[in-house]
Protein backbone atom coordinates (compact mmCIF):
# COMPACT_ATOMS: atom_id res chain seq x y z
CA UNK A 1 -25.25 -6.98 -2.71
CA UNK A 2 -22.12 -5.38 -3.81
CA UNK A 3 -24.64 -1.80 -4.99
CA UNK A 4 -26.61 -1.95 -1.98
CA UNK A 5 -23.78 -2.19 0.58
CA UNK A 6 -21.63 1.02 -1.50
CA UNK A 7 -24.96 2.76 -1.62
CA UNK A 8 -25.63 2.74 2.42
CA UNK A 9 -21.67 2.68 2.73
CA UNK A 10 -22.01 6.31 0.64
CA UNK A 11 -25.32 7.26 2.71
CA UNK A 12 -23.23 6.82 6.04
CA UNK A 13 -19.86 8.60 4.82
CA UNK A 14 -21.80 11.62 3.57
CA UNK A 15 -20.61 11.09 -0.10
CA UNK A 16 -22.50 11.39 -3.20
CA UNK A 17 -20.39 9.18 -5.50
CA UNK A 18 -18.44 6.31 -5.20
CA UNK A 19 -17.36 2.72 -7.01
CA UNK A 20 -16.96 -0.54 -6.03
CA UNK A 21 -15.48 -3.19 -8.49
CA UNK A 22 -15.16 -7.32 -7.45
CA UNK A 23 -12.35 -9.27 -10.39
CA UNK A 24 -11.62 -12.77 -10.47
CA UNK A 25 -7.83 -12.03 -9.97
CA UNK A 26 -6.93 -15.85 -11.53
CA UNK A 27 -8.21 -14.03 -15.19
CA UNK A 28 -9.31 -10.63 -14.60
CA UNK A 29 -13.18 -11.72 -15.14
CA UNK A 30 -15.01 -8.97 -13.52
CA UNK A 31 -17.31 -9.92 -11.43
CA UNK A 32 -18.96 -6.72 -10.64
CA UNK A 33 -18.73 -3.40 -11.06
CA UNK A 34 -20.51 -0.16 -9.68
CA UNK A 35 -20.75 3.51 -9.63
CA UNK A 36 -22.74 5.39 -8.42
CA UNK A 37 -24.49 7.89 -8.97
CA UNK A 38 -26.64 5.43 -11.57
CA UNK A 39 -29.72 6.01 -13.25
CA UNK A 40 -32.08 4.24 -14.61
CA UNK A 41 -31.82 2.40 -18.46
CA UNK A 42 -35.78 2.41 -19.17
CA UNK A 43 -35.66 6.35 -18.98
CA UNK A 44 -34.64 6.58 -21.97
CA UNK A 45 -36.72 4.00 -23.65
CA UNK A 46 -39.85 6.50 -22.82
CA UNK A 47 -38.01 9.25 -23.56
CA UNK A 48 -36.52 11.87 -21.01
CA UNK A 49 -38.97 14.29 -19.20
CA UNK A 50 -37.48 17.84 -18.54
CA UNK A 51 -36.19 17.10 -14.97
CA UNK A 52 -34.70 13.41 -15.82
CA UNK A 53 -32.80 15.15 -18.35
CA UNK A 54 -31.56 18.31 -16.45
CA UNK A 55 -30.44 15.53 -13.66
CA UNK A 56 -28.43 13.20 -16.46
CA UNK A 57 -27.07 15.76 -18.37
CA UNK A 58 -26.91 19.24 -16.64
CA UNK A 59 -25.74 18.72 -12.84
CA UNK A 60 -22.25 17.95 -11.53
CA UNK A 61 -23.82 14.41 -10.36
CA UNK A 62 -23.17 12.86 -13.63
CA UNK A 63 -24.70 9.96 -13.01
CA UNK A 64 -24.45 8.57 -17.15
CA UNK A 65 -20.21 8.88 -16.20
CA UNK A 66 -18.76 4.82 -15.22
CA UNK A 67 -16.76 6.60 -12.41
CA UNK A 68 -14.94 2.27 -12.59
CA UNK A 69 -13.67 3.08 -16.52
CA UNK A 70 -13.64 6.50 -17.08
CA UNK A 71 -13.30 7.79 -13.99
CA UNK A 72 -9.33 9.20 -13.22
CA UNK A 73 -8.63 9.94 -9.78
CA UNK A 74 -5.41 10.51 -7.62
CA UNK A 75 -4.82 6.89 -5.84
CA UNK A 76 -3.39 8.03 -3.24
CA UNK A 77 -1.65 4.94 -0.28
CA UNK A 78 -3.09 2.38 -3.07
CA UNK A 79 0.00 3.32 -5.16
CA UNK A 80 2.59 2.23 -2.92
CA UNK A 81 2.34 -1.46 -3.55
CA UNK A 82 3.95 -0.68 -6.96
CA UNK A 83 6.46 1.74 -5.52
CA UNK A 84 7.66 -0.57 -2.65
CA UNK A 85 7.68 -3.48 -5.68
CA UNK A 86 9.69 -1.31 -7.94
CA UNK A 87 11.75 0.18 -4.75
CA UNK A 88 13.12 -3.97 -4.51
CA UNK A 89 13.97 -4.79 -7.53
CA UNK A 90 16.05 -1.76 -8.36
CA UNK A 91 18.20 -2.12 -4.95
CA UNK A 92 17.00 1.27 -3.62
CA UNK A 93 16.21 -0.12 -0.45
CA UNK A 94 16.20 -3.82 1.40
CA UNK A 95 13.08 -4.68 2.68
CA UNK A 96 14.70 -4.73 6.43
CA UNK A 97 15.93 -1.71 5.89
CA UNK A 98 14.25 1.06 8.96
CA UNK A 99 13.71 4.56 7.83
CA UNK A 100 12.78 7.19 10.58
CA UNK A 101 9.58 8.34 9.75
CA UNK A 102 8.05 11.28 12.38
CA UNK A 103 5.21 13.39 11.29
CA UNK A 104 7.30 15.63 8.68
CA UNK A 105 10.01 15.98 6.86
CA UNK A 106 11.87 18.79 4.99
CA UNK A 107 13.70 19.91 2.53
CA UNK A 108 15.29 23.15 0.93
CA UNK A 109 14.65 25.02 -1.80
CA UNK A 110 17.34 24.05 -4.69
CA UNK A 111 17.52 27.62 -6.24
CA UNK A 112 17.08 29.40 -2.70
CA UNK A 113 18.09 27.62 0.14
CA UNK A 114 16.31 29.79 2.74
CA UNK A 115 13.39 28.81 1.31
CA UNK A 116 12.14 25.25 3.33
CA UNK A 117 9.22 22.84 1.86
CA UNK A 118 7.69 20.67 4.74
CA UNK A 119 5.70 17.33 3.70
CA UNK A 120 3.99 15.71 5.91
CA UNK A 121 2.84 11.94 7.36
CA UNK A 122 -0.12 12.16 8.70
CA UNK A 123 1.37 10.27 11.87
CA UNK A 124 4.57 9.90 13.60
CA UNK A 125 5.37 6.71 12.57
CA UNK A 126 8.82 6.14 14.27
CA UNK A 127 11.44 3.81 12.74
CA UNK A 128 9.43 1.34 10.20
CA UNK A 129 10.50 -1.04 7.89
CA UNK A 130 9.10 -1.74 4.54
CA UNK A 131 6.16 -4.11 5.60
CA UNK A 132 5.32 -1.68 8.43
CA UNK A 133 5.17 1.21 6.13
CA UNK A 134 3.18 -0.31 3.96
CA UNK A 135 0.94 -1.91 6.53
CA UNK A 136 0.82 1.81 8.42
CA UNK A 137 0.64 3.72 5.10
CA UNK A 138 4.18 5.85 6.40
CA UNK A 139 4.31 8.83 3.59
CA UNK A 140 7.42 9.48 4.86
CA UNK A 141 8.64 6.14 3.94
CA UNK A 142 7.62 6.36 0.43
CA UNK A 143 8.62 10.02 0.67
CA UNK A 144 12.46 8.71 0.49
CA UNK A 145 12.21 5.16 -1.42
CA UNK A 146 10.79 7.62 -4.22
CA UNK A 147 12.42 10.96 -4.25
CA UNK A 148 15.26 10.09 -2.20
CA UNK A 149 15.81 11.21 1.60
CA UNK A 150 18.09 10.09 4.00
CA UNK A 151 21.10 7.83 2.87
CA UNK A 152 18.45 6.86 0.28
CA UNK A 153 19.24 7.89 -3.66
CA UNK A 154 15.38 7.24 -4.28
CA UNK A 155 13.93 5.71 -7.82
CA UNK A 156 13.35 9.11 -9.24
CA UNK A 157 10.49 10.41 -11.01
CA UNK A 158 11.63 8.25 -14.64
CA UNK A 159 12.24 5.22 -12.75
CA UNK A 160 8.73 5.56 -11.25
CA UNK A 161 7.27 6.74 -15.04
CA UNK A 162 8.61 3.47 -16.29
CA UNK A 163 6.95 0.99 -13.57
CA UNK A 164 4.07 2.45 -13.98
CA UNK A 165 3.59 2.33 -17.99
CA UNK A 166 5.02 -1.51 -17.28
CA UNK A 167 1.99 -2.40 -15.33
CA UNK A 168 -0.30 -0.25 -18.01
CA UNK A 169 -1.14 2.56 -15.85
CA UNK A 170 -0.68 5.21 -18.50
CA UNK A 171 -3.02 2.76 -20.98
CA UNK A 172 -6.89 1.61 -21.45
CA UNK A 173 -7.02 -2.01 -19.95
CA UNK A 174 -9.53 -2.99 -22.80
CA UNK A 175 -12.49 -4.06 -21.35
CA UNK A 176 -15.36 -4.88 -22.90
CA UNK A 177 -17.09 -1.43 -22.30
CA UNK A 178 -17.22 1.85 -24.08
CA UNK A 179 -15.41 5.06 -22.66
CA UNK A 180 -12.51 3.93 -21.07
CA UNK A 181 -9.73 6.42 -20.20
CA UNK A 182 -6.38 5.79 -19.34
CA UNK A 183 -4.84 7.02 -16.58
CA UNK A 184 -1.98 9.99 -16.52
CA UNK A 185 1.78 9.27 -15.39
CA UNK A 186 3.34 13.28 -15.44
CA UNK A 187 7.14 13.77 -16.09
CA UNK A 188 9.67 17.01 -16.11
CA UNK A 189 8.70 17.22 -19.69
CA UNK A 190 5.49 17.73 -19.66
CA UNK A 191 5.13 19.93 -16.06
CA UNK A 192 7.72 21.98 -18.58
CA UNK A 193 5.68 22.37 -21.33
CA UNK A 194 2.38 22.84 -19.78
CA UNK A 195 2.96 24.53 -16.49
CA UNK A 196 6.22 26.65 -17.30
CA UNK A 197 7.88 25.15 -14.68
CA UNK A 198 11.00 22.71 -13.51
CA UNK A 199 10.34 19.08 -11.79
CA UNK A 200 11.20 19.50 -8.42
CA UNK A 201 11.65 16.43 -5.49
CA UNK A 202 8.50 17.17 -4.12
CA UNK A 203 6.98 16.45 -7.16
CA UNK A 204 8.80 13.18 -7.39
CA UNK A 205 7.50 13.20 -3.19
CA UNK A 206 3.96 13.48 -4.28
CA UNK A 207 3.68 11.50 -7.27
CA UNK A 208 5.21 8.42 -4.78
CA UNK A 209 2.45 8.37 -2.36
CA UNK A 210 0.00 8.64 -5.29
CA UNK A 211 -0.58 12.30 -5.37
CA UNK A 212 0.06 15.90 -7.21
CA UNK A 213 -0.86 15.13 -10.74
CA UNK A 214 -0.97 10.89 -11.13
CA UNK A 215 -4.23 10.12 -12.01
CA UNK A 216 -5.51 6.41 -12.69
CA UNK A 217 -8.76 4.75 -12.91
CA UNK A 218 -10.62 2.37 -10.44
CA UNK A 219 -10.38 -0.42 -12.93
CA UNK A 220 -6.72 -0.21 -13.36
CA UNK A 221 -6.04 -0.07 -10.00
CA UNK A 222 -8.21 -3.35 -9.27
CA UNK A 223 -6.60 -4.88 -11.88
CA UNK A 224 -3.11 -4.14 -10.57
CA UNK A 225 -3.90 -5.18 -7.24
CA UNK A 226 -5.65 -8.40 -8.51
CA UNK A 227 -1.96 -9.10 -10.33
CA UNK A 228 -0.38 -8.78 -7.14
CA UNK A 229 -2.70 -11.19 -5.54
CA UNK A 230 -2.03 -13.92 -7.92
CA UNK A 231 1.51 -13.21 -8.10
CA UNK A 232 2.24 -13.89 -11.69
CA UNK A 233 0.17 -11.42 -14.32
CA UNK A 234 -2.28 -8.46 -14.96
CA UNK A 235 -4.91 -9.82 -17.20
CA UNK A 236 -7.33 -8.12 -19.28
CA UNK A 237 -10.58 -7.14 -17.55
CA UNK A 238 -13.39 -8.39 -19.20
CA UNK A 239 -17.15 -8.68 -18.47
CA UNK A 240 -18.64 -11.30 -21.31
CA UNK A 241 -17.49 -14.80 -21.03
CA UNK A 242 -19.02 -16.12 -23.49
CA UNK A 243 -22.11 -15.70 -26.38
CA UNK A 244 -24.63 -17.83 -26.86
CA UNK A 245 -27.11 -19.04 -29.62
CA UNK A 246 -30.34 -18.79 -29.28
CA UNK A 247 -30.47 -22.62 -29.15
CA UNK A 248 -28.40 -22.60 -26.14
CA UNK A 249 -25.15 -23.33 -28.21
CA UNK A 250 -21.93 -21.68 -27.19
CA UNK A 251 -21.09 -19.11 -30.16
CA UNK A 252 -18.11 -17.79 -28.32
CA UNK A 253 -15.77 -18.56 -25.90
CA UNK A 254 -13.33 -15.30 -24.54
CA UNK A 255 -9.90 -16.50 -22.90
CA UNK A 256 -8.22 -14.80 -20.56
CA UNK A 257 -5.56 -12.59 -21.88
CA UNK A 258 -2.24 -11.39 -19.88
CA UNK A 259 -1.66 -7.93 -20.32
CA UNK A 260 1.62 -7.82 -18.09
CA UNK A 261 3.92 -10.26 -16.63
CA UNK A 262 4.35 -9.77 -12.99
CA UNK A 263 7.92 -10.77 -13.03
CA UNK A 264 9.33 -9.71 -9.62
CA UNK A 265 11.34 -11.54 -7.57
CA UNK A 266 9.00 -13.64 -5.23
CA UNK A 267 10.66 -12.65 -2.58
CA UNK A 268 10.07 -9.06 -3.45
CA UNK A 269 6.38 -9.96 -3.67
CA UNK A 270 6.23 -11.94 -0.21
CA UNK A 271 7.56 -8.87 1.11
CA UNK A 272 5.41 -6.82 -0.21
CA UNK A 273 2.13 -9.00 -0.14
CA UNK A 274 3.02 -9.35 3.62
CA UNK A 275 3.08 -6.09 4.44
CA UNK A 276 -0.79 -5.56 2.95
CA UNK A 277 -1.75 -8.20 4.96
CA UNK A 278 -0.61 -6.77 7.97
CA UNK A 279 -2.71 -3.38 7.37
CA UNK A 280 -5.66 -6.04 7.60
């Protein structure tokens, strides 16, 4: 069901790739997982013809990559979850605190200070509190709870780096599949080394509403979002629940295993849990 609804959801959107991944969130147990492009297993067990293997192996469709587990892609809104979370417990903000929000903001240049950077909401969002900006998606909002705007000091771009390798962003999950990636979490340090360049507040801007250069993976993000559903733990995804004899015996049994202790406040959580709800 889940593959034939992303397939005609793709066919309507005008896309050629996409995923779509269903986890038990009481013990990360996936219960399915898709990507698309797919091809077809029993190809190979004939061996390829010419055009089967021009279309696995030399076009941009790539249809032998598991976009779910090795797939790393900006997450864009789906990031702020985590950032409102870690925004709470480090007193950066109250969750009835109201941040102006219009359609841009800007700031100057710290080297030249005729030179202005604007970022952008992609609404005008007014004054919004934490579960509205999370329900509305306000960049703005995360703008300042992240980088700091306002009266606001911000987490910063380490404080942000740190919640994020907490909750295994930066790390393969383990499933039960070949070809996982982790995802990518960048710093000063390394936009310094491999870009010649300083760490500016936009970057700390962009990397808050899950842009510029943080990259995770489809499965992590489930995951996450599966912890924050059940409130207490990101668990291992796995796929095999158990192996059986031929006889029918039970060979082995695989547990759930926590990967990460979801050890807000639960009033931080509420908040934050509240807020999705409300973008429903």
């Amino acid at each position: 069901k889940i593959y034939s609804e992303l397939e005609k959801g793709l066919r309507d959107a005008g896309s050629k790739s996409g995923v779509a991944v269903a986890m038990d969130p009481r013990d990360g147990r996936v219960l399915s997982l898709v990507s698309l492009p797919s091809y077809n297993n029993n190809a190979f067990a004939k061996g390829l013809n010419s055009e089967e293997y021009e279309l696995f192996f030399q076009t941009k469709k790539e249809p032998l990559l598991n976009r779910v587990v090795s797939g790393r892609f900006a997450p864009g809104s789906t990031i702020k979850p985590l950032v409102a979370l870690a925004a709470l417990e480090e007193g950066v903000i109250s969750s009835v605190k109201k941040i102006n929000a219009p359609g841009f903001i800007t700031i100057q240049n710290p080297y030249n200070p005729e030179v202005v950077y604007t970022f952008r909401d992609w609404r005008n969002h007014g004054w919004v509190s934490m579960r509205e900006a999370i329900a509305h998606s306000s960049d703005i909002y995360f703008y300042t709870i992240g980088g700091g705007f306002y009266d606001v000091k911000g987490l910063g771009i380490n404080k942000l780096a740190e919640y994020f390798s907490k909750f295994k962003l930066d790390s393969a999950l383990g499933i039960d599949l070949n070809g996982e990636a982790a995802g990518f979490v960048p710093s000063p340090e390394w936009k310094e080394q491999y870009r010649n360049e300083g760490w500016y507040q936009g970057d700390t801007f962009n990397v808050s509403i899950g842009q510029g250069d943080l990259l995770v993976t489809p499965l992590w993000l489930t995951d996450f979002i599966a912890a924050v559903g059940n409130g207490r733990a990101m668990f291992k995804p796995f796929i095999v629940s158990k192996i059986l004899a031929p006889d029918g015996n039970t060979v082995k049994v695989f547990q759930p295993e926590k990967l990460a202790d979801l050890n807000f406040s639960p009033e931080n959580l509420k908040v934050v849990r509240e807020g999705m709800k409300l973008a429903a």
